[in-house]
Protein backbone atom coordinates (compact mmCIF):
# COMPACT_ATOMS: atom_id res chain seq x y z
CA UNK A 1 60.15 0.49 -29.16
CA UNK A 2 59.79 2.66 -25.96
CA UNK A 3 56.86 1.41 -23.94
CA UNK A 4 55.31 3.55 -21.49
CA UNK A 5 53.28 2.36 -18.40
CA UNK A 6 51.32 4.43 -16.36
CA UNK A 7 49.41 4.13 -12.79
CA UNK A 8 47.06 6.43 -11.61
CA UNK A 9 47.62 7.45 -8.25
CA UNK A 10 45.52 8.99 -5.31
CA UNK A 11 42.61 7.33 -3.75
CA UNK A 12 39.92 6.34 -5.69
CA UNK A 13 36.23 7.81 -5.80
CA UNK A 14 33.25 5.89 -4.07
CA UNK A 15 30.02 6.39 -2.53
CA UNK A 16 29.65 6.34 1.12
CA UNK A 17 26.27 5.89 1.19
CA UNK A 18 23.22 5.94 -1.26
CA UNK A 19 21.60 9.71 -1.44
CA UNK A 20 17.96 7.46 -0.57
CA UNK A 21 18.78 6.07 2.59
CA UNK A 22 16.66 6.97 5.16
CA UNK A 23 17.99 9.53 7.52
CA UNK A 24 20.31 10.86 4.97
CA UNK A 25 20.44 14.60 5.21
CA UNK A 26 20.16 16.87 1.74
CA UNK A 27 21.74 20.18 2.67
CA UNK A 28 18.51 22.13 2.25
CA UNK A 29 16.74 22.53 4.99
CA UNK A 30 13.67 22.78 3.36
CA UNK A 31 13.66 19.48 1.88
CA UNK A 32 15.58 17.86 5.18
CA UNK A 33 11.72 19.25 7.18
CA UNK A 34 9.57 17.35 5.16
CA UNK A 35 11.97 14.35 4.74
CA UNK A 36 12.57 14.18 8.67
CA UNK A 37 8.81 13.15 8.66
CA UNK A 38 8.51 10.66 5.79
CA UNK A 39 11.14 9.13 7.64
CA UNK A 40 9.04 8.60 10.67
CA UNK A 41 6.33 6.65 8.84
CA UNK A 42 6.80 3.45 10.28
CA UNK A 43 6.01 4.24 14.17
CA UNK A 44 2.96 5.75 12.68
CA UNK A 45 -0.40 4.53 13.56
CA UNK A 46 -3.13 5.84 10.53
CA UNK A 47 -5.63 4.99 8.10
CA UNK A 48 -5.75 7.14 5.06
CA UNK A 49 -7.29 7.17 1.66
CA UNK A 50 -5.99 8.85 -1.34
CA UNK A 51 -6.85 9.52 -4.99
CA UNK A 52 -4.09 9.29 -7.45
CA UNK A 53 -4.51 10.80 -11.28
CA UNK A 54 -1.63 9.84 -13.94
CA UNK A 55 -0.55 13.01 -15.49
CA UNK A 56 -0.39 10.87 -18.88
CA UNK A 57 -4.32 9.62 -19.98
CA UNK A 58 -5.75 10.85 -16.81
CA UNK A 59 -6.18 7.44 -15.07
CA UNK A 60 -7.59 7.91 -11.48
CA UNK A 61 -7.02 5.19 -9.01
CA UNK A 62 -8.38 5.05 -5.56
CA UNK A 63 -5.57 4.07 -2.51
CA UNK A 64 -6.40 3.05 0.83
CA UNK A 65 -3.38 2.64 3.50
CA UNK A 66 -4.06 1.27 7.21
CA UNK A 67 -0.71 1.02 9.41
CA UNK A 68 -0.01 -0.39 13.11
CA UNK A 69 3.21 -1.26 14.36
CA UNK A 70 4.72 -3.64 12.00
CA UNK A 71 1.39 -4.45 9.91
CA UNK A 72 0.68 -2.22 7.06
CA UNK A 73 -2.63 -2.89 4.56
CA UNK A 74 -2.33 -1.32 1.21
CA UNK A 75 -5.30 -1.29 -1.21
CA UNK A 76 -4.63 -0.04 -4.66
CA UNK A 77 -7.72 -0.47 -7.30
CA UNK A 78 -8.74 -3.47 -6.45
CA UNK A 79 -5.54 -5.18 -5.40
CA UNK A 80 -4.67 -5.23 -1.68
CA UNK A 81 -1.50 -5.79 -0.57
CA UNK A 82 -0.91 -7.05 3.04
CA UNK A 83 2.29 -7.16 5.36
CA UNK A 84 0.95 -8.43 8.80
CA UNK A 85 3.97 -11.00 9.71
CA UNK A 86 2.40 -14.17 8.87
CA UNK A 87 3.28 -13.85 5.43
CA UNK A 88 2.99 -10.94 2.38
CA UNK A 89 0.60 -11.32 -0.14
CA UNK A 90 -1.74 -9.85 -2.98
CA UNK A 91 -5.41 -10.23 -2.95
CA UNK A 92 -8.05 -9.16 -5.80
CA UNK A 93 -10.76 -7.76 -4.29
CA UNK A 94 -13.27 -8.57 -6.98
CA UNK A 95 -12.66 -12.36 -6.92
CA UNK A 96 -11.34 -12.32 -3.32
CA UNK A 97 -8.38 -14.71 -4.58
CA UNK A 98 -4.85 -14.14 -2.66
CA UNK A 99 -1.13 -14.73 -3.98
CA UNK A 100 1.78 -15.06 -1.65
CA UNK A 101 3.89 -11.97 -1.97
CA UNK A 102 3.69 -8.67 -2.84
CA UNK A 103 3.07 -7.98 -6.57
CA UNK A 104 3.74 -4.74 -7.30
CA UNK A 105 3.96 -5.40 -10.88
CA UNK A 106 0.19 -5.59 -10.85
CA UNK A 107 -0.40 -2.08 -9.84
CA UNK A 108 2.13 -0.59 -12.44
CA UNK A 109 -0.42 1.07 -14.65
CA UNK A 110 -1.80 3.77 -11.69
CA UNK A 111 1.55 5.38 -11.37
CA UNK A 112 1.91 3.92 -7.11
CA UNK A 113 3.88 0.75 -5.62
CA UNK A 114 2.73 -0.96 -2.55
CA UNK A 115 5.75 0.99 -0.69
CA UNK A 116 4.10 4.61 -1.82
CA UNK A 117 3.23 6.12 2.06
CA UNK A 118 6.14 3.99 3.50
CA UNK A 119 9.27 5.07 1.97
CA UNK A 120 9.15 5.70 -1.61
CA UNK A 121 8.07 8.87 -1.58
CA UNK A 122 11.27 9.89 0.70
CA UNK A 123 13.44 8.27 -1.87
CA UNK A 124 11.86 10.33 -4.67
CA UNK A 125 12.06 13.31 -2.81
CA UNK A 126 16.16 12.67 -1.76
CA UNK A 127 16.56 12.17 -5.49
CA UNK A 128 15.01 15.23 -6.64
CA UNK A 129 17.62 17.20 -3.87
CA UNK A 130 20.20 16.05 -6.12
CA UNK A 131 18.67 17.47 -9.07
CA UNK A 132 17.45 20.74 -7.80
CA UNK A 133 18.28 23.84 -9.51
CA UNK A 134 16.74 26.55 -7.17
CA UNK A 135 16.30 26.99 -3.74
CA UNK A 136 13.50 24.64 -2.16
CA UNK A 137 10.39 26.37 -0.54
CA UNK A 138 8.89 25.06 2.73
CA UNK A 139 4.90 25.72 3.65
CA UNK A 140 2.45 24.48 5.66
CA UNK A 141 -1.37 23.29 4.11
CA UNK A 142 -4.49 21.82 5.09
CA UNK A 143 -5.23 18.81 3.59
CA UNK A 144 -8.06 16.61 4.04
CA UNK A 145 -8.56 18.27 7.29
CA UNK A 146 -5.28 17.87 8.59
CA UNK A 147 -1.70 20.33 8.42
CA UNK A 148 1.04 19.41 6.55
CA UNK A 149 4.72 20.51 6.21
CA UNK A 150 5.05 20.94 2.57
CA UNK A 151 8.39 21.91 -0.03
CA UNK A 152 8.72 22.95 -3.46
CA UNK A 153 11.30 21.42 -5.43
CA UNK A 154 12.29 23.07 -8.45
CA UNK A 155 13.83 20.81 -11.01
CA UNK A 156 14.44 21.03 -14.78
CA UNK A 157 11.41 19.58 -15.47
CA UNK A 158 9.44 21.88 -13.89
CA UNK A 159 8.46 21.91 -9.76
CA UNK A 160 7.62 19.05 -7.74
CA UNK A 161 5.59 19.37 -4.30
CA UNK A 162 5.30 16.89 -1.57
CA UNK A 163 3.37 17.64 1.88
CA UNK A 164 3.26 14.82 4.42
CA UNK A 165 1.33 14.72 8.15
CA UNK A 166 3.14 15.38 11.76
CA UNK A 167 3.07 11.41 11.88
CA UNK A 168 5.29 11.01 8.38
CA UNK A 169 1.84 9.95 6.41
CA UNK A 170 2.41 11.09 2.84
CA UNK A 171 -0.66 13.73 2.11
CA UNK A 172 0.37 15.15 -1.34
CA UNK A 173 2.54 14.65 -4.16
CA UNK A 174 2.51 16.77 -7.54
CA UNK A 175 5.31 15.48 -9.83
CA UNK A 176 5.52 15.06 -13.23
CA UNK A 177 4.15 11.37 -13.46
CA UNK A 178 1.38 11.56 -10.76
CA UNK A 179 -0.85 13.70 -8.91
CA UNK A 180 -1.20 11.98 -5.26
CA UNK A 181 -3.93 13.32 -3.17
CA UNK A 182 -4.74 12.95 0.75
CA UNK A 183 -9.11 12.47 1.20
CA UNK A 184 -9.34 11.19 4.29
CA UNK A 185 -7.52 10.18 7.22
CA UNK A 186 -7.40 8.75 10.91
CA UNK A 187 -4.86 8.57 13.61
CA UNK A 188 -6.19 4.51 13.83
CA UNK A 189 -5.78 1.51 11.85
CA UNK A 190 -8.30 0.05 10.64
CA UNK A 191 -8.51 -3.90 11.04
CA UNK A 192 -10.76 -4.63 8.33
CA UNK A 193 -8.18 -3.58 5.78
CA UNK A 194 -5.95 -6.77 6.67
CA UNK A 195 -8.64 -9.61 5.56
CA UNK A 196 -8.23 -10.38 2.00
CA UNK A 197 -11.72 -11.47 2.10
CA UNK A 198 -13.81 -8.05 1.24
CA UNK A 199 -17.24 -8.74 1.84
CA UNK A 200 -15.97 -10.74 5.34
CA UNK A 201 -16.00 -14.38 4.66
CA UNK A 202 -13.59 -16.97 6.12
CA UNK A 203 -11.11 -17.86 3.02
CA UNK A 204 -10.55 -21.08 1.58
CA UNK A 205 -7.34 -22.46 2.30
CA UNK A 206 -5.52 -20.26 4.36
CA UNK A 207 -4.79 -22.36 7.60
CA UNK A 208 -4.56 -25.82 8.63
CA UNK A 209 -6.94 -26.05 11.48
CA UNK A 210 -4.54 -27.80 13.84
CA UNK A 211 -1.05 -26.46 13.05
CA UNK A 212 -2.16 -23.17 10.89
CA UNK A 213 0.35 -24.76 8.26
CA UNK A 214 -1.08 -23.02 4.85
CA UNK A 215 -2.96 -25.94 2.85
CA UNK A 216 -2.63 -24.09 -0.54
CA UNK A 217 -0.70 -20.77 -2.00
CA UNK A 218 -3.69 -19.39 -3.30
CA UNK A 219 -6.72 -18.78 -1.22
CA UNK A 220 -9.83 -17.30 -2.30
CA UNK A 221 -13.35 -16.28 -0.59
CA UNK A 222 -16.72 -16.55 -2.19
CA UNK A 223 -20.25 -15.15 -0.45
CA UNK A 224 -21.58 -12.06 0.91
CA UNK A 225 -21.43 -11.19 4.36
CA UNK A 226 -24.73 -11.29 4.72
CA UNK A 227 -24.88 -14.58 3.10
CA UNK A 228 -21.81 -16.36 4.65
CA UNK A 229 -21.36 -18.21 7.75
CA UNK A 230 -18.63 -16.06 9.39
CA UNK A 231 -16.40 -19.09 10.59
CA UNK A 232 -17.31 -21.49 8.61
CA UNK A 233 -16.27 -25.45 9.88
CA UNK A 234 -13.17 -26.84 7.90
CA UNK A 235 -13.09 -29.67 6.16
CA UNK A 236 -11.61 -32.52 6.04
CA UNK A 237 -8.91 -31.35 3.91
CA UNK A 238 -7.96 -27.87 5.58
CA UNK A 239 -10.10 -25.57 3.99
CA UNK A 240 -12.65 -23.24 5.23
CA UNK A 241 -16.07 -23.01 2.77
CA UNK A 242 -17.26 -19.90 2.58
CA UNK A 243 -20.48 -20.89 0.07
CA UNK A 244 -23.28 -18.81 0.91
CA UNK A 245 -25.59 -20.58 2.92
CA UNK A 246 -29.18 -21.47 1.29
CA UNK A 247 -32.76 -21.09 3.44
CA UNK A 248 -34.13 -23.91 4.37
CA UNK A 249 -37.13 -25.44 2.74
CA UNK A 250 -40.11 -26.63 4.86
CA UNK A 251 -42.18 -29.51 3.65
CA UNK A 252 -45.61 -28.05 4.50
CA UNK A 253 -44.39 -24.96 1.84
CA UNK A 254 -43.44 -27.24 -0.99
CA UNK A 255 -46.01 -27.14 -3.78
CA UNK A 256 -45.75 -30.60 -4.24
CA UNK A 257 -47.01 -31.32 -0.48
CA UNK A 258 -49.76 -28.65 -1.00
CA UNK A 259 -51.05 -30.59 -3.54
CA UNK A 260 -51.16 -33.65 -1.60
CA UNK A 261 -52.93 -32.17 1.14
């Protein structure tokens, strides 16, 4: 028996570099215009809001974003996610309880990720340039008060638009999962966004009040602000009460020393 063995020759294929990483050029200029922006996100300074509508059951979510320098506040629903250096975490708005990291698992039914205005809507767009099947179409729109550079994308599903700001903010996306919408925006953070306390009470458990080492993983914050001392005292153990404080009741007002009078 004759056996044959073979080797292919030549060099073999690989990928220089993955068609999402940032700064990686498309080949259509129309697409590179509105990337080279998205790209520049992250020296932005901005607060913006956005409403986002899932094509499938018609969910509508509200989206908040607030961004300066290296700290970036993202409010989804009623999840916030924050990224300010002293450590990432996910807060619930309605019970004011935080987890350490970011969670984006929690946010998967509206259709966004915590990353949406800071570099996922580049990589969606650079994967869409690979599937494009017509030439792209650049504009410019008003959105929410403000111009944007947008392009068409024509894919097999249909076409896909995305329109961000001079400063890289994301103002629009129509795709076929989501319908992302700028409402408001400002060239300014805003520093209220980064307190995962949202009626502006001091949280429970965030900081050791000598060496700021974190006393628990999970913090929460209870009170109004109208009703809650706004740096509360800790205690003993670390923590920081945030229990609405009660009035005061005189003994002259008390029934029981009206009746003794």
């Amino acid at each position: 028996m004759l056996l044959l063995a073979g080797c292919a020759l030549g060099e073999r294929p690989y990928f220089e570099e993955s068609p999402t990483v940032v700064g990686t050029s498309t080949g259509d200029d129309a697409i590179d215009a509105v990337l080279d922006l998205l790209d520049g996100v992250g020296d932005a300074t901005f607060t913006a809001t956005y409403q986002v509508t899932l094509r499938f059951g018609g969910k509508v979510s509200a989206a908040t974003i607030t961004q300066v320098g290296t700290r970036r506040s993202v409010t989804i629903g009623q999840l916030r996610f924050v990224i300010d250096g002293v450590g990432n975490r996910t807060c619930a708005l309605d019970t004011g309880v935080c987890e350490d990291g970011v969670q984006a698992a929690r946010v998967s039914d509206t259709g966004l990720t915590p990353d949406f205005a800071s570099g996922d809507m580049a990589k969606r767009l650079r994967r869409d340039a690979t599937a494009r099947i017509a030439t792209s179409v650049v504009s410019q729109a008003e959105i929410a008060g403000q111009t944007a550079t947008c392009v068409d994308v024509s894919v097999s599903g249909g076409t896909k638009q995305y329109c961000a700001l001079a400063d890289g903010a994301i103002a629009r996306f129509v795709g076929a999962d989501i319908d992302l919408q700028l409402i408001s925006y400002l060239p300014s953070a805003d520093e209220t966004l980064f307190t995962p306390c949202p009626e502006g009470c001091a949280p429970l458990g965030r900081a050791h009040p000598r060496d700021g080492r974190v006393t628990r993983r999970r913090t929460s914050c209870r009170g109004s602000r109208a009703g809650c001392a706004a740096a509360p005292a800790p205690s003993r153990s670390g923590r920081r009460s945030c229990r609405p404080r009660r009035a005061r009741r005189s003994w002259t007002s008390s029934p029981l020393r009206r009746r003794r009078t």
